[in-house]
C-alpha atoms as a PDB file:
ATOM      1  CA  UNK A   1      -9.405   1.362 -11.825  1.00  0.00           C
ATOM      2  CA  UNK A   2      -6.537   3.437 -10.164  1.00  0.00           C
ATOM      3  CA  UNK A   3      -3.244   2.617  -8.867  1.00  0.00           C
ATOM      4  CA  UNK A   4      -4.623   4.049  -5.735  1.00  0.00           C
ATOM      5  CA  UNK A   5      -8.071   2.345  -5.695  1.00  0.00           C
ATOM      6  CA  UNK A   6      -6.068  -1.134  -6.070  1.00  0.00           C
ATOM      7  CA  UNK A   7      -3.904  -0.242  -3.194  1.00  0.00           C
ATOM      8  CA  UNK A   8      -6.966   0.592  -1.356  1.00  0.00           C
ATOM      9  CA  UNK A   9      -8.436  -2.881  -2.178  1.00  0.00           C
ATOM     10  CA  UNK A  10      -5.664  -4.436  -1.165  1.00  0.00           C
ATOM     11  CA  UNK A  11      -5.186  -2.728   2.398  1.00  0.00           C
ATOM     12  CA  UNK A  12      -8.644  -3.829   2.772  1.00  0.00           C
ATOM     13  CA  UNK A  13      -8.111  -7.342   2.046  1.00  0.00           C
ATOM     14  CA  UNK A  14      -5.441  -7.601   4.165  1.00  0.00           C
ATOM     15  CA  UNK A  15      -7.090  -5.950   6.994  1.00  0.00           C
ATOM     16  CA  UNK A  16     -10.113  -8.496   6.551  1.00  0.00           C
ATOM     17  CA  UNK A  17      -7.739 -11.324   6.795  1.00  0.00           C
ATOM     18  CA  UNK A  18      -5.888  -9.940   9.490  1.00  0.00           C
ATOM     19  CA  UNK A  19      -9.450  -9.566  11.474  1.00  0.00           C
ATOM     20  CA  UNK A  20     -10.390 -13.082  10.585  1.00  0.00           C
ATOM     21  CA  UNK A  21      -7.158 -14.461  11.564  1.00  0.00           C
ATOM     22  CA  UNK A  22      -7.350 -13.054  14.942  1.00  0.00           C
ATOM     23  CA  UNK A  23     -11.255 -13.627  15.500  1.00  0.00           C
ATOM     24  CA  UNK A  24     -10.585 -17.671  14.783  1.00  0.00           C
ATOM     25  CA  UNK A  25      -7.220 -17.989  16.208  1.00  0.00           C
ATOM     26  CA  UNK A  26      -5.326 -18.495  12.884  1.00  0.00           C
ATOM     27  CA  UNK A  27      -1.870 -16.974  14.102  1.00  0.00           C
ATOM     28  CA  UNK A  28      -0.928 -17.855  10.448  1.00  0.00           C
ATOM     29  CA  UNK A  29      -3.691 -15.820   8.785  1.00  0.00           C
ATOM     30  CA  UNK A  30      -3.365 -13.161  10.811  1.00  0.00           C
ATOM     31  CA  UNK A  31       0.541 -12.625  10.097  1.00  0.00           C
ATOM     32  CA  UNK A  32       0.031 -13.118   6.878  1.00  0.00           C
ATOM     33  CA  UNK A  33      -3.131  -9.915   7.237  1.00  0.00           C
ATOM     34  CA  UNK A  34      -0.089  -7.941   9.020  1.00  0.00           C
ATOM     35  CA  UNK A  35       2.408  -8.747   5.969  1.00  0.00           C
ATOM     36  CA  UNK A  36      -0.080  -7.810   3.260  1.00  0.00           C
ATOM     37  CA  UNK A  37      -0.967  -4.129   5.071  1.00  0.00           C
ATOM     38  CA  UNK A  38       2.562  -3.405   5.541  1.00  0.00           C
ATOM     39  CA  UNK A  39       2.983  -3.942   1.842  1.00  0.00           C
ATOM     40  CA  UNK A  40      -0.118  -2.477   1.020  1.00  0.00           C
ATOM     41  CA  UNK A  41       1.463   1.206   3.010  1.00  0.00           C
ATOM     42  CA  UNK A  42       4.835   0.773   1.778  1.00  0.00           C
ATOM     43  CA  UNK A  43       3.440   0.967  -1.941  1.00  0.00           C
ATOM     44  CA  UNK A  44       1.167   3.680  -0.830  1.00  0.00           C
ATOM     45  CA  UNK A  45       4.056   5.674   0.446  1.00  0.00           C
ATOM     46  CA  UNK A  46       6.191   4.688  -3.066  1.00  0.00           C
ATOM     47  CA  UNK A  47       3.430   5.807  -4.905  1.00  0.00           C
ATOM     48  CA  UNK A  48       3.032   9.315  -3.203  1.00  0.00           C
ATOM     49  CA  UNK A  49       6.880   9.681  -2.995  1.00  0.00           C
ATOM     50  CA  UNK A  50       6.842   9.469  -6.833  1.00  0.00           C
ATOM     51  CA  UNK A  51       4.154  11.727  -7.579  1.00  0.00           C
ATOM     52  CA  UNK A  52       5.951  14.476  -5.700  1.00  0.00           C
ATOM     53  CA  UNK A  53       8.509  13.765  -7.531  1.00  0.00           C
ATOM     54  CA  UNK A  54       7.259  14.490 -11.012  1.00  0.00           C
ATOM     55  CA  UNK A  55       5.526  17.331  -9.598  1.00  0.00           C
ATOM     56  CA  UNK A  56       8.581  18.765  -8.379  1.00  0.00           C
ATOM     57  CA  UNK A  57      10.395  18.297 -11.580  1.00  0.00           C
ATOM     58  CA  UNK A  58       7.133  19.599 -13.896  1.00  0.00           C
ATOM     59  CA  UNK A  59       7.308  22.547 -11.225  1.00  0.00           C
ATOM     60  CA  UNK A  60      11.534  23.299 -11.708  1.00  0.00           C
ATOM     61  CA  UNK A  61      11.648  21.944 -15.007  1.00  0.00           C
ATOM     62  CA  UNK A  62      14.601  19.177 -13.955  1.00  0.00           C
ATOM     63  CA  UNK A  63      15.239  16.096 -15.753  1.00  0.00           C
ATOM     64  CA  UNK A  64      16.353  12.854 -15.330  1.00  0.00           C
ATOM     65  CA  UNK A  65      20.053  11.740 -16.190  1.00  0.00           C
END
């Protein structure tokens, strides 16, 4: 499995638990849903930030220093 298919998985979970907390009133679950998917983007985002990167540098031949 993927770095993207586990980052998938977990935007799901957290959705699921932010739906659940809301359907049953659980203010707690449902923040804690809300946490999880921001997480869940912000690592998506990393992720696609640093596979630009390497393509840029494969691309203009840079390297790190």
């Amino acid at each position: 499995m993927g770095l993207m298919e586990k980052l998938n998985l977990r935007a799901m979970k957290a959705q699921a638990k932010l739906k659940l907390g809301r359907r049953t009133g659980n203010r707690r679950l449902a923040a804690e849903g809300r946490t999880e998917e921001a997480e869940a983007k912000l690592l998506k985002t990393q992720d696609e930030i640093l596979d630009t990167v390497a393509e840029m540098r494969r691309e203009y031949g840079v390297k790190r220093h």
